[in-house]
N, C-alpha and C. Protein backbone atom coordinates (compact mmCIF):
# COMPACT_ATOMS: atom_id res chain seq x y z
N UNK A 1 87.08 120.60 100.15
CA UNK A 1 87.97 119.79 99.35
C UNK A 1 89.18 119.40 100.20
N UNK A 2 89.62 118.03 99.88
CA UNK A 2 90.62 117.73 100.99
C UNK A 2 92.25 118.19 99.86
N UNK A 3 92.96 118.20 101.24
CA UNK A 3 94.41 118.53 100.24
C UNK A 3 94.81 117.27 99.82
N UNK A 4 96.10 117.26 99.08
CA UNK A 4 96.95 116.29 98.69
C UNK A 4 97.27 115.07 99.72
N UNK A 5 98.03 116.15 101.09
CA UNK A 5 98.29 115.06 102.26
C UNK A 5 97.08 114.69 102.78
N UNK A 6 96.40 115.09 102.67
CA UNK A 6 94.57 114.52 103.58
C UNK A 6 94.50 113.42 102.90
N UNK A 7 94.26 113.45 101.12
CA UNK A 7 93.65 112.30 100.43
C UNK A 7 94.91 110.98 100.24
N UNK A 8 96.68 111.40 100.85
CA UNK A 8 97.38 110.20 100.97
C UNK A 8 96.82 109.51 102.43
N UNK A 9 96.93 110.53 103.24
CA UNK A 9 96.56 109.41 104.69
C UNK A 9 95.22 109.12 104.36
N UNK A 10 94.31 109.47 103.99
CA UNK A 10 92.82 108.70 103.50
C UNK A 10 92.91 107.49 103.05
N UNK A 11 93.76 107.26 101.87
CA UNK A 11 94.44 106.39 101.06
C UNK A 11 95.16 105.10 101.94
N UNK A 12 96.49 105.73 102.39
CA UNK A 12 96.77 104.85 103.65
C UNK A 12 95.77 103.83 104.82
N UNK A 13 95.01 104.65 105.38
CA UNK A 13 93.73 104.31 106.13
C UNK A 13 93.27 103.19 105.34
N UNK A 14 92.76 103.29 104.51
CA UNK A 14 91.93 102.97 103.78
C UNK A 14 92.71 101.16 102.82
N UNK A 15 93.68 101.40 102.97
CA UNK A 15 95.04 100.56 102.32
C UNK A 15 94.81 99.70 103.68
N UNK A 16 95.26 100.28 104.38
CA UNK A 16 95.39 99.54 106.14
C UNK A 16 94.39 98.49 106.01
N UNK A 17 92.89 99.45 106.24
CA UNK A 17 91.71 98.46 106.73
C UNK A 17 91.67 97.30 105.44
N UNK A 18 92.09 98.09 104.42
CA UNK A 18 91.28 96.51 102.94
C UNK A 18 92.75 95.36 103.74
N UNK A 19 93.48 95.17 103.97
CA UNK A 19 94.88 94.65 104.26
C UNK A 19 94.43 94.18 105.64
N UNK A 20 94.17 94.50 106.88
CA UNK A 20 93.64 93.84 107.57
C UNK A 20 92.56 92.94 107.31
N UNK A 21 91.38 92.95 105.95
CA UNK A 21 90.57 92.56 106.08
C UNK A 21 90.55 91.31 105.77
N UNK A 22 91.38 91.17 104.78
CA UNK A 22 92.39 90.35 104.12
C UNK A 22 93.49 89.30 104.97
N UNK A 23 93.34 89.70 105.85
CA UNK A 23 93.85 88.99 107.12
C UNK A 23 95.20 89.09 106.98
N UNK A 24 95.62 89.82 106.36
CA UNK A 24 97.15 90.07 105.73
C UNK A 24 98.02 90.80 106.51
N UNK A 25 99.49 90.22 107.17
CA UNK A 25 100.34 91.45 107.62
C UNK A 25 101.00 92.28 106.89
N UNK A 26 101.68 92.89 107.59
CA UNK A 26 102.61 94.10 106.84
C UNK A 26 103.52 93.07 105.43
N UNK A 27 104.07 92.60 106.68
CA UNK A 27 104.72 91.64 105.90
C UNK A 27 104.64 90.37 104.49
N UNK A 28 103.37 90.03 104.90
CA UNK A 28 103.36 89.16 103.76
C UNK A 28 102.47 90.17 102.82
N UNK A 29 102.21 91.15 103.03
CA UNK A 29 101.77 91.81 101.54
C UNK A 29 102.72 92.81 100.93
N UNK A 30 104.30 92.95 101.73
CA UNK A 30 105.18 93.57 101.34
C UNK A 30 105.96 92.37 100.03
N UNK A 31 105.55 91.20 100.54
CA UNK A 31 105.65 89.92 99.83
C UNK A 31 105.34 89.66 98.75
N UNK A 32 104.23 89.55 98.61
CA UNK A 32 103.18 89.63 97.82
C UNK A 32 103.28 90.58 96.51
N UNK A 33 103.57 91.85 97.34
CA UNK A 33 103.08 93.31 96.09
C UNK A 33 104.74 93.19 95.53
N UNK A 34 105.78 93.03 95.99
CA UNK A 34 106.97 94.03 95.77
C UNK A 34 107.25 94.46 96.11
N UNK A 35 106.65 95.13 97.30
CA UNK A 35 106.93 96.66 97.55
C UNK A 35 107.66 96.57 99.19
N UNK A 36 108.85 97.10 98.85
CA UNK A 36 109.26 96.85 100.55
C UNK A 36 108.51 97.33 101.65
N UNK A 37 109.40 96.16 102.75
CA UNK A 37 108.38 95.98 104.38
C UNK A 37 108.42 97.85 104.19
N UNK A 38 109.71 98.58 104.31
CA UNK A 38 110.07 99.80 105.10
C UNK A 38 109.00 100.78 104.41
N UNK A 39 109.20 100.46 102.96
CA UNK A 39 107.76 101.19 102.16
C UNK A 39 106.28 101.05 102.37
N UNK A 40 106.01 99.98 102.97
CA UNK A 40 104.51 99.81 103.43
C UNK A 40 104.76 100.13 104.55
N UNK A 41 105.77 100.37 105.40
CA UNK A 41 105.19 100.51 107.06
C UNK A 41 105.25 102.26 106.87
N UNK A 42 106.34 102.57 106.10
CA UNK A 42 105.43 104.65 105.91
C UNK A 42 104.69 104.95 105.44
N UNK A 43 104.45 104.26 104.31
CA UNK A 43 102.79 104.65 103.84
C UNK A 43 101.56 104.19 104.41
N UNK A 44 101.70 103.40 105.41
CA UNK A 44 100.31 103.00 106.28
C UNK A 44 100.53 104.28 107.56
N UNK A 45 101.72 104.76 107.40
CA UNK A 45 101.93 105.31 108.74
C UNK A 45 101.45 106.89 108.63
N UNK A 46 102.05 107.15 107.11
CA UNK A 46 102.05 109.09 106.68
C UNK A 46 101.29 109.22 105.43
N UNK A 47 101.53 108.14 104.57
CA UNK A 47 100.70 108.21 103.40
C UNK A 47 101.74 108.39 102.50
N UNK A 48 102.98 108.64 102.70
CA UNK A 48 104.23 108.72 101.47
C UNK A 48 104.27 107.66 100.99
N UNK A 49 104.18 107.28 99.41
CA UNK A 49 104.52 106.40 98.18
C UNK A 49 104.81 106.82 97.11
N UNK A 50 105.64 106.04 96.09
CA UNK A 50 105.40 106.68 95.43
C UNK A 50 104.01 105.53 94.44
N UNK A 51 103.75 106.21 92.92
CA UNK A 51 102.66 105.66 92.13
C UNK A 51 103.32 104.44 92.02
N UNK A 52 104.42 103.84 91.59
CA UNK A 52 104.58 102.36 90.88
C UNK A 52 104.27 101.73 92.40
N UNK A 53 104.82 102.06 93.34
CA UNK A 53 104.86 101.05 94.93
C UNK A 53 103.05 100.93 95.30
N UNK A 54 102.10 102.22 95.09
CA UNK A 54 100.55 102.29 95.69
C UNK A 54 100.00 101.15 94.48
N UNK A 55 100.35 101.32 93.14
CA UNK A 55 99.89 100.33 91.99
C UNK A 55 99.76 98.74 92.79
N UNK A 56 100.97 98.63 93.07
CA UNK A 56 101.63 97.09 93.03
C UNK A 56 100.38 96.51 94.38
N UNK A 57 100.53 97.42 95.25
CA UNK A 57 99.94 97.42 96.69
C UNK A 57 98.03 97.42 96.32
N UNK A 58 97.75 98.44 95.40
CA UNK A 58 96.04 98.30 95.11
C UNK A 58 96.04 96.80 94.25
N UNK A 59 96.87 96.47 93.22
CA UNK A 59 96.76 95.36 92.47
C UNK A 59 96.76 93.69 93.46
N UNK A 60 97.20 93.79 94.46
CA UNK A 60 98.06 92.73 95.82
C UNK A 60 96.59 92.97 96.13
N UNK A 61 95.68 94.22 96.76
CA UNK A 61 94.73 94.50 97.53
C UNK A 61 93.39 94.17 96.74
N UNK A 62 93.54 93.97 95.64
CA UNK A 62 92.10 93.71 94.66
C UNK A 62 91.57 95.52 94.11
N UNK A 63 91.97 96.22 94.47
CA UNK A 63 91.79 97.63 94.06
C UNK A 63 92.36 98.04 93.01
N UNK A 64 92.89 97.40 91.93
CA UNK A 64 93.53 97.88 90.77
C UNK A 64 92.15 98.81 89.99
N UNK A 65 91.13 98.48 89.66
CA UNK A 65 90.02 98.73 89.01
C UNK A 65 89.76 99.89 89.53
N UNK A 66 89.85 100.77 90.60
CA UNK A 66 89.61 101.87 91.45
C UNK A 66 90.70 102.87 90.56
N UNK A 67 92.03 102.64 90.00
CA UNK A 67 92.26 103.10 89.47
C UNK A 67 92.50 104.05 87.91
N UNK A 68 91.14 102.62 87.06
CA UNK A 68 91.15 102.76 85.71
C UNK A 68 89.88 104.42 85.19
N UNK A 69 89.15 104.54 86.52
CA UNK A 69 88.27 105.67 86.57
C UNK A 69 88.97 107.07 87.16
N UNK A 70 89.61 107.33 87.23
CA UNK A 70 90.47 108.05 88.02
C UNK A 70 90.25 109.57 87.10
N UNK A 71 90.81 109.52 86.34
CA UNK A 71 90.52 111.01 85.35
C UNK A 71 89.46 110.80 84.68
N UNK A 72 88.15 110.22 84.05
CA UNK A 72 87.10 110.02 83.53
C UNK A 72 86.52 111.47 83.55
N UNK A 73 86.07 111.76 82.69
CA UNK A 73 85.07 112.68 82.61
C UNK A 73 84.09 112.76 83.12
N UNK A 74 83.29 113.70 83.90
CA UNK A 74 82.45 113.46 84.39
C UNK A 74 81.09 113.62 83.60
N UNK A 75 80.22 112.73 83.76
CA UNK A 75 79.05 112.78 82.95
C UNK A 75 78.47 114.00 82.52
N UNK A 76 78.65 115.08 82.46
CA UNK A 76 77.99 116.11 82.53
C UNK A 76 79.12 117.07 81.61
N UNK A 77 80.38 116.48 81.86
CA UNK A 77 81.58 116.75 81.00
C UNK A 77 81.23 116.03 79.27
N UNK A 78 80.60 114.92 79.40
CA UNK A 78 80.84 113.92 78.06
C UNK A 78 79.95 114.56 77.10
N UNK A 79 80.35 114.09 76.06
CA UNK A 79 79.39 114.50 74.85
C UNK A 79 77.44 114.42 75.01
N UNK A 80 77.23 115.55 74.70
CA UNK A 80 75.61 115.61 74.52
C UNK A 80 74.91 114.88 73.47
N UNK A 81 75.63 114.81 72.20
CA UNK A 81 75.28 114.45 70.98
C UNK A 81 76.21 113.67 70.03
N UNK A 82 75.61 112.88 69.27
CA UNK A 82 76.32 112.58 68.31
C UNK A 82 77.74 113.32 67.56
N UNK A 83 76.73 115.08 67.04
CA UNK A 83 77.77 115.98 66.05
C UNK A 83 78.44 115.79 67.32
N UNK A 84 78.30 116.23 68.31
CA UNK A 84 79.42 116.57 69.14
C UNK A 84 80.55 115.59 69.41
N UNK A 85 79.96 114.52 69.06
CA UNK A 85 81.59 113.24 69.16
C UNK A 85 82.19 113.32 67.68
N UNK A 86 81.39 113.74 66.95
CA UNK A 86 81.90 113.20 65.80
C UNK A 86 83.14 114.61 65.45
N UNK A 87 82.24 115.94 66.05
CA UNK A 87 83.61 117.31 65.76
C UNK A 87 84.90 116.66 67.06
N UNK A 88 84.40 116.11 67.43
CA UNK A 88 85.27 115.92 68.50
C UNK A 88 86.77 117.25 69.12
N UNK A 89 86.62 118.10 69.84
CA UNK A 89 87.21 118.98 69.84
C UNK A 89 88.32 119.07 71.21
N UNK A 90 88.34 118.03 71.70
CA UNK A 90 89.23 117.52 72.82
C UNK A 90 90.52 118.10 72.64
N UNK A 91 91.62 118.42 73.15
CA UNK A 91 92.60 119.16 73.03
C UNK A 91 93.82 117.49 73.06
N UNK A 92 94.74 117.55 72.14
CA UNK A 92 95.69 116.62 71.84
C UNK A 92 96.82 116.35 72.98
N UNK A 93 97.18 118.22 73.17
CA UNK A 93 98.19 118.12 73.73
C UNK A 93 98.30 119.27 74.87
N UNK A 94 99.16 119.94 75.83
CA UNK A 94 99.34 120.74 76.12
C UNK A 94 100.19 121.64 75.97
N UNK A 95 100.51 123.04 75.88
CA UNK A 95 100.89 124.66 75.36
C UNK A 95 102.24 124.43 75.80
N UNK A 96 102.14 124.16 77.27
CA UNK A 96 103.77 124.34 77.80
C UNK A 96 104.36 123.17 78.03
């Protein structure tokens, strides 16, 4: 399992290449998204962002949709049956 900082520079990387592919510089997709030059040149560099600046930047990049699966249940997590959606026993809220 990768850590936290592994899966930002993954992220970064990965930000980089769709943005090159795109034929796009630093610059005009700092343009583009919102998100300042100084903020895209550390997060291509270390992977530091924060969520509203990576949003603006996947939405600019065509990757917004990468984000709507993100916590999904995993198939094997989801309901087996009907009764079982219908007791529905999902927890509302959390304790602390």
């Amino acid at each position: 399992m990768m850590t936290p900082h592994e899966v930002a520079a993954h992220l970064a990387k990965k930000a980089r290449t769709k943005r090159l592919s795109m034929n796009l510089s630093q610059q005009t997709l700092s343009e583009r998204s919102g998100v300042s030059y100084g903020v895209l040149k550390k997060f291509e560099r270390n992977g530091q962002i924060s969520l509203g600046s990576l949003l603006k930047l996947a939405l600019s990049l065509d990757a917004m949709g990468d984000f709507y699966c993100l916590f999904d249940l995993k198939k094997a997590e989801s309901a087996a049956s009907l009764d079982e959606l219908i007791e529905d026993h999902t927890r509302k809220r959390g304790r602390k």
